[in-house]
Protein backbone atom coordinates (compact mmCIF):
# COMPACT_ATOMS: atom_id res chain seq x y z
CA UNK A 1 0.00 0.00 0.00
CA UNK A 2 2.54 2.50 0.84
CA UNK A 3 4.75 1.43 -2.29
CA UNK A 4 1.56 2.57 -4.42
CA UNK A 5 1.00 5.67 -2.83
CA UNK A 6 4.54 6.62 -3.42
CA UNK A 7 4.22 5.56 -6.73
CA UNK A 8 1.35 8.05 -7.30
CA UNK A 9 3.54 11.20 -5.87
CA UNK A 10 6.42 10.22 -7.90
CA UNK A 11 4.27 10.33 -10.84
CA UNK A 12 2.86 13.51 -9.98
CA UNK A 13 5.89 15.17 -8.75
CA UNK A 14 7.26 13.84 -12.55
CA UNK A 15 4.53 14.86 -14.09
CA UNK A 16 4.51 18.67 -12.49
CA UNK A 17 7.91 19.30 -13.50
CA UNK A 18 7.73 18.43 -17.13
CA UNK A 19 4.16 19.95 -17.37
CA UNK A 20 5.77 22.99 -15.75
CA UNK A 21 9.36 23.06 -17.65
CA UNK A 22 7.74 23.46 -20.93
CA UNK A 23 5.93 26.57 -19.94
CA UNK A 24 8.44 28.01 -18.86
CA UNK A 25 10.49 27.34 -22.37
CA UNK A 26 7.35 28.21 -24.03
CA UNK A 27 7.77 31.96 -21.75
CA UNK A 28 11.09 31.93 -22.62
CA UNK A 29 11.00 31.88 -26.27
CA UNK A 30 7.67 34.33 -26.28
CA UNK A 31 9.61 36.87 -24.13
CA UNK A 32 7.02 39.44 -25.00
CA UNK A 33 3.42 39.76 -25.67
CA UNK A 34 1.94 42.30 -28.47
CA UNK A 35 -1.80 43.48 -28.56
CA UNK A 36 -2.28 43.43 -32.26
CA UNK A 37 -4.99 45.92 -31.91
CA UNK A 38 -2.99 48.82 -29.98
CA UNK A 39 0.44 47.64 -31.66
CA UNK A 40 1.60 48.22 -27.51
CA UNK A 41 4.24 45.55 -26.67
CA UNK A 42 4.18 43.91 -22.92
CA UNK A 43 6.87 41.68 -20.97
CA UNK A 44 5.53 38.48 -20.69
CA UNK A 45 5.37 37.61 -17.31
CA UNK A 46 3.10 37.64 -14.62
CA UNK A 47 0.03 39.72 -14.97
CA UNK A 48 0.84 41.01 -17.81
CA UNK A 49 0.27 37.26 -20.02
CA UNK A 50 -3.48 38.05 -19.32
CA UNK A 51 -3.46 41.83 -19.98
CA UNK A 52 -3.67 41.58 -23.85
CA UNK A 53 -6.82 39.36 -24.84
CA UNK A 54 -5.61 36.07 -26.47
CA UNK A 55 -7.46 37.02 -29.42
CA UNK A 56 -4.86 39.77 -30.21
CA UNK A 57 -2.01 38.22 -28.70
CA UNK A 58 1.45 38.49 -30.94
CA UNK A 59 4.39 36.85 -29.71
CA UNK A 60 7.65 38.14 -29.82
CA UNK A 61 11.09 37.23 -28.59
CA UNK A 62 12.92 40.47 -27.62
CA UNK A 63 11.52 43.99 -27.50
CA UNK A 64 13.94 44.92 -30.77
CA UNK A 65 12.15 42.47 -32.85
CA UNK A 66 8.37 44.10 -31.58
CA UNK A 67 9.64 47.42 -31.84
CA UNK A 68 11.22 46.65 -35.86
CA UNK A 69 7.47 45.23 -35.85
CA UNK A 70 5.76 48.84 -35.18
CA UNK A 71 5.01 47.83 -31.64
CA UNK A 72 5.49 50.58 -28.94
CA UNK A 73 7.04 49.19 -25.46
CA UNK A 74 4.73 49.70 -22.39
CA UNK A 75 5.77 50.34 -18.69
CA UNK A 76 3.20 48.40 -16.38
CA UNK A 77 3.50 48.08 -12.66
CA UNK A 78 6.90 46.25 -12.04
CA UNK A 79 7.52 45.48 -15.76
CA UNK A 80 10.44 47.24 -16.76
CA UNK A 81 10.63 46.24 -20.62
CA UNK A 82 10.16 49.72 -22.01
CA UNK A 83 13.65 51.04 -20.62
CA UNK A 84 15.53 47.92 -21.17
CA UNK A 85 15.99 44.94 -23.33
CA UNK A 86 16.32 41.98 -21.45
């Protein structure tokens, strides 16, 4: 009994970290989120991922690249992305 229940957590602690590695990769390589809309570019991290709707969502991997794009870098509270490239 107690070999199965530690079976289980391994399998969920296994399952957490791979479930939670690849959104972090996926974060890493969409560094910054555009609103397609209001061409304003975002640092994609905490509450800004749910700032721009999905609908109008525009992935990007640096600012440079939004900014070549047309997109205009935005300063939200503790994002710094406007003054620096990161």
């Amino acid at each position: 009994m107690l070999a199965m229940k530690l079976q289980w957590i391994l399998c969920f602690v296994f399952a957490a970290a791979a479930f939670g590695c690849k959104d972090l990769k996926d974060q890493q390589l969409n560094a910054y989120v555009g609103d397609s809309q209001t061409k304003v570019v975002y640092k994609n991290v905490g509450k800004n991922t749910t700032i721009v709707p999905e609908s109008r969502r525009v992935f990007f991997k640096s600012q440079s690249e939004a900014t070549d794009q047309g997109y205009t870098p935005n300063n939200v509270a503790g994002d710094t992305s406007g003054s620096s490239e990161e």
